[in-house]
C-alpha atoms as a PDB file:
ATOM      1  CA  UNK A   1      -3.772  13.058   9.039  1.00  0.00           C
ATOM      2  CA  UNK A   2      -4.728   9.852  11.301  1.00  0.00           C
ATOM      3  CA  UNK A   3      -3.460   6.724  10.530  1.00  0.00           C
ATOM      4  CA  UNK A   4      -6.997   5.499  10.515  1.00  0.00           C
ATOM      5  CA  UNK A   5      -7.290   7.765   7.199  1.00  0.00           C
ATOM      6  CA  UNK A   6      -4.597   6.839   5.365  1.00  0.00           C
ATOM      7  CA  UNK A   7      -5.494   3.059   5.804  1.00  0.00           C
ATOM      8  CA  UNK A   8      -8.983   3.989   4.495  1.00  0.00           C
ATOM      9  CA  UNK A   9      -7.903   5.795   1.768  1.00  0.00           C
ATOM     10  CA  UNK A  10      -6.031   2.931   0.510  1.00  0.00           C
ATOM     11  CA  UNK A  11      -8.234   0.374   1.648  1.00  0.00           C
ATOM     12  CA  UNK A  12     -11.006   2.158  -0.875  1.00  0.00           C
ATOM     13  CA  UNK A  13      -8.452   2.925  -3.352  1.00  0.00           C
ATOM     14  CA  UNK A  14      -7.503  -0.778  -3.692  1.00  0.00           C
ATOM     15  CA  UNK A  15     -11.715  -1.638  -3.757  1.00  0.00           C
ATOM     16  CA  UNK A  16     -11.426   0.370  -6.721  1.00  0.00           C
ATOM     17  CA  UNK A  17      -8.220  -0.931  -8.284  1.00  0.00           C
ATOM     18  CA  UNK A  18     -10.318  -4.508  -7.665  1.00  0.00           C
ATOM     19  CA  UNK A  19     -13.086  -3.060  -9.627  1.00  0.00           C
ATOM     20  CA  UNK A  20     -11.610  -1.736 -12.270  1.00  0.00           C
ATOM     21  CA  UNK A  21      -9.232  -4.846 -12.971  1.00  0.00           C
ATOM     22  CA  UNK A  22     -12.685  -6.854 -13.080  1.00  0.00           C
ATOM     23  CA  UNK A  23     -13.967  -4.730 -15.310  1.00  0.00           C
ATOM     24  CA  UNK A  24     -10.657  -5.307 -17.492  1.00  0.00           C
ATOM     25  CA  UNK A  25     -10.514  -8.978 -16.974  1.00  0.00           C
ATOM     26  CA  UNK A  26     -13.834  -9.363 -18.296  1.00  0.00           C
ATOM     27  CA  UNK A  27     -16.164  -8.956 -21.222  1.00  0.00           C
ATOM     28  CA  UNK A  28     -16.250  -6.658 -24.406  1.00  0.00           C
ATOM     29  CA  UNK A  29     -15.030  -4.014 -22.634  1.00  0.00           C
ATOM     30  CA  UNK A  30     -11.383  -6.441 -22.608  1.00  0.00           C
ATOM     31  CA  UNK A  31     -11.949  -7.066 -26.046  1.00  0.00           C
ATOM     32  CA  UNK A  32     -12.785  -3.238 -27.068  1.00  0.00           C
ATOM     33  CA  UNK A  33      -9.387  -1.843 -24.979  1.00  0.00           C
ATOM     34  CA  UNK A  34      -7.165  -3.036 -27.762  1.00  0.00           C
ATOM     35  CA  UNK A  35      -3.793  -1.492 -27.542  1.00  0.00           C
ATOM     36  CA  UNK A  36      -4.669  -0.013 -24.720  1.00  0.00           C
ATOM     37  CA  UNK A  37      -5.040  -2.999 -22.803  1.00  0.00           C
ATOM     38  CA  UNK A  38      -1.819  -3.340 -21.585  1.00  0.00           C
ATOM     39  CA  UNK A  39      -1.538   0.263 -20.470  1.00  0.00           C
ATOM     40  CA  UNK A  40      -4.361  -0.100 -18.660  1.00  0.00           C
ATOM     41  CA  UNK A  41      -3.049  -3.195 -16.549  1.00  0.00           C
ATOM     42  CA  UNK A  42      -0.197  -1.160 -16.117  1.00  0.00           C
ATOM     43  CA  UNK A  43      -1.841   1.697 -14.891  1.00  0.00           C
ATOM     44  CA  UNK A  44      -3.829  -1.019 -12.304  1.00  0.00           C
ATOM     45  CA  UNK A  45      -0.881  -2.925 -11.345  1.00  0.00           C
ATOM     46  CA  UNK A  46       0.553   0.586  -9.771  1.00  0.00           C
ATOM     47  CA  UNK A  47      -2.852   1.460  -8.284  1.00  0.00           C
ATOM     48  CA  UNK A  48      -3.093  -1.465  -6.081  1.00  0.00           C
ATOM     49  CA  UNK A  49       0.255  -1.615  -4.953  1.00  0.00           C
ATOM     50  CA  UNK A  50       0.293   1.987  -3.932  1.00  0.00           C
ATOM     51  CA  UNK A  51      -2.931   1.267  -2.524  1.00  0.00           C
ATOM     52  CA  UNK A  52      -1.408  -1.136  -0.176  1.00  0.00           C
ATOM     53  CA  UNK A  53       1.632   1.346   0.463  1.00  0.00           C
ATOM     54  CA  UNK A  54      -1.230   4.014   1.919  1.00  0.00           C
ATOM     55  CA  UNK A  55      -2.223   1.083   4.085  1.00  0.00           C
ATOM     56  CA  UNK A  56       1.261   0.636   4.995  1.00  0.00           C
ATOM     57  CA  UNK A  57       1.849   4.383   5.906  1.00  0.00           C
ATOM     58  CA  UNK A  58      -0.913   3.955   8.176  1.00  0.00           C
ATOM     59  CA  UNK A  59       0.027   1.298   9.410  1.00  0.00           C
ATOM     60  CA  UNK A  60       3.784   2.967  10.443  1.00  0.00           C
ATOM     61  CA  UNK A  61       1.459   5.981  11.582  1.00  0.00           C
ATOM     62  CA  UNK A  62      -0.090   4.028  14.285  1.00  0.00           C
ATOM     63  CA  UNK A  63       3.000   2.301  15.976  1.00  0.00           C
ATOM     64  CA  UNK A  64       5.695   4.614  15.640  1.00  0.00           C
ATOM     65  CA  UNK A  65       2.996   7.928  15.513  1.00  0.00           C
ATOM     66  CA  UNK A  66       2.460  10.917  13.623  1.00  0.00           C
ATOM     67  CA  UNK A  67       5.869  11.696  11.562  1.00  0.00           C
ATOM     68  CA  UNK A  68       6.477  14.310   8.875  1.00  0.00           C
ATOM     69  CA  UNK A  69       8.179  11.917   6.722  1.00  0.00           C
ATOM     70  CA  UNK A  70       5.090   9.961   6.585  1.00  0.00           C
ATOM     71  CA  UNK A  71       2.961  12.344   5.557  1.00  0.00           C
ATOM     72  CA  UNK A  72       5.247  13.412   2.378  1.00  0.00           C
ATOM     73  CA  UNK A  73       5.151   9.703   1.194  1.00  0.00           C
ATOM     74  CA  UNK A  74       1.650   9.258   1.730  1.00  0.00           C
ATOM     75  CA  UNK A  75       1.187  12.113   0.025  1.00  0.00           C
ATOM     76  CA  UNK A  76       3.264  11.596  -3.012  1.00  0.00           C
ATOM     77  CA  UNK A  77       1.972   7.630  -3.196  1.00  0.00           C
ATOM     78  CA  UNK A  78      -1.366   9.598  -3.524  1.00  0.00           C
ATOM     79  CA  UNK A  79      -0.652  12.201  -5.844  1.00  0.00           C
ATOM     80  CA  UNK A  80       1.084   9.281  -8.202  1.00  0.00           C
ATOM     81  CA  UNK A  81      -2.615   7.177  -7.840  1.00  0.00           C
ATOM     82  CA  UNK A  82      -3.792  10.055  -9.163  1.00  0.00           C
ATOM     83  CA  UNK A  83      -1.331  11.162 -11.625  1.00  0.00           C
ATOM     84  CA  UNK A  84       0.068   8.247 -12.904  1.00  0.00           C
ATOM     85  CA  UNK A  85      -2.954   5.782 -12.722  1.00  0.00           C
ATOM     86  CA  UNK A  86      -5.664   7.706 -13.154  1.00  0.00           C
ATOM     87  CA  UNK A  87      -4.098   9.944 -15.883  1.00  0.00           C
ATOM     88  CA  UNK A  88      -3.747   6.188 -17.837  1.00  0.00           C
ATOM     89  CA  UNK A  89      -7.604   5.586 -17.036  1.00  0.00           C
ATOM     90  CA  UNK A  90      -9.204   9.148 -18.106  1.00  0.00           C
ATOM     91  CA  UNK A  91      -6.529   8.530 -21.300  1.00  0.00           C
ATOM     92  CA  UNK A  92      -8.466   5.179 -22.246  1.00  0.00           C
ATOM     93  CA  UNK A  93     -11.476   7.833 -22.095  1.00  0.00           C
ATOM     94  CA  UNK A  94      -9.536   9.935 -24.436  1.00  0.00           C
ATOM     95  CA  UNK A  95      -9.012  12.596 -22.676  1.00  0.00           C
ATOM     96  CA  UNK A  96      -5.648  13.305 -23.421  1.00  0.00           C
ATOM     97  CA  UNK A  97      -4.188  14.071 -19.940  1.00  0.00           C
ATOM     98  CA  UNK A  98      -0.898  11.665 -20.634  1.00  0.00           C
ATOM     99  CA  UNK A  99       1.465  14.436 -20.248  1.00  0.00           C
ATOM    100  CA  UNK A 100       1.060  13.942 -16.095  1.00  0.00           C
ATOM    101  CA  UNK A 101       1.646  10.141 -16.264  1.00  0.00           C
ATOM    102  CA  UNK A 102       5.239  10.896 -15.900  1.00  0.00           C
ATOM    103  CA  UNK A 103       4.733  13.134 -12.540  1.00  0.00           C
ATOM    104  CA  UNK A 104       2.281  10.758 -11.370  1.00  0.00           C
ATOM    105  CA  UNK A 105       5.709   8.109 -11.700  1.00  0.00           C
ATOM    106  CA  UNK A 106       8.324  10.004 -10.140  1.00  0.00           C
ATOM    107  CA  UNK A 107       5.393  10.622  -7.518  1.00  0.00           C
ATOM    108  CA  UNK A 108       5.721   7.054  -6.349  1.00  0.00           C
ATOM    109  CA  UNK A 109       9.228   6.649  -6.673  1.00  0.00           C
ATOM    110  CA  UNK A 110      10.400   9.656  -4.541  1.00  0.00           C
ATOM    111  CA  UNK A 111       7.460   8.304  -2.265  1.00  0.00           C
ATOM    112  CA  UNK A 112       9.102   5.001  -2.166  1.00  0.00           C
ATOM    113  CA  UNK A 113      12.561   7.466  -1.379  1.00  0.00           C
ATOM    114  CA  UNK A 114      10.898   9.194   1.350  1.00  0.00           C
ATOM    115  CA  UNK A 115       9.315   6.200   3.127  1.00  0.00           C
ATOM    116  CA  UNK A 116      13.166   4.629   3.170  1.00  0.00           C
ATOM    117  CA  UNK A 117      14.697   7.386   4.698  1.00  0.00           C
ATOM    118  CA  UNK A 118      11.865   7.739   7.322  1.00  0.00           C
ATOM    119  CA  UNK A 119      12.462   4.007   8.259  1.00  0.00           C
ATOM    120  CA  UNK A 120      16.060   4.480   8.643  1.00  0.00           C
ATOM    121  CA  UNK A 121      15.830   8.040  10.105  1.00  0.00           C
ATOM    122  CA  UNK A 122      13.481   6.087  12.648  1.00  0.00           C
ATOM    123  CA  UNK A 123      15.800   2.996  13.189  1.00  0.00           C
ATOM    124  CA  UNK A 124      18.965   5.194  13.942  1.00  0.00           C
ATOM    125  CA  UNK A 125      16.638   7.090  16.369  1.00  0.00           C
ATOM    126  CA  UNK A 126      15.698   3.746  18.103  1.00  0.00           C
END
């Protein structure tokens, strides 16, 4: 994928992390959460930090180019926004998709793995 897509794709994904932590931050919809309040920020917290890591592959894409480690962490920092995050929102819907949350976590960690050992694959290359 071009860099240019991955920074989009977290540039949007942290537009709606914003938007939803508004939307938690104020009002009777705060109030109504509960409980579930605190899973929620949770579940926000995660979304725009992994929203900045998709920037970050990007980012990586454009200066050191188009690397296959890349694309695996990009991929699994997505596929934890999805599965870890949004599995946390749709749950505050009660829809009772919690069972992913945990995939969705290890997700971002082994992202987190994979983007390390592509930096240090790259700097012993250098």
């Amino acid at each position: 994928m071009h860099p240019g897509l991955w920074i989009a794709g977290g540039a949007f994904s942290a537009m709606i992390g914003v938007m939803i932590r508004a939307s938690l931050s104020h009002g009777e919809a705060a109030m109504a959460m509960g409980p579930r309040l605190h899973a929620l920020l949770a579940a926000n917290d995660m979304h725009l930090f992994h929203s900045l890591a998709l920037v970050a592959i990007g980012i990586c894409m454009g200066v050191f180019g188009r690397k296959l480690l890349l694309t695996v962490a990009g991929g699994l920092f997505a596929l934890g926004l999805i599965l870890f995050a949004g599995v946390i929102y749709v749950n505050a819907a009660a829809i009772g998709l919690g069972f992913l949350t945990p995939v969705g976590g290890v997700a971002f960690i082994t992202g987190w793995l994979v983007f390390a050992i592509w930096a240090i694959r790259d700097w012993r290359a250098s």
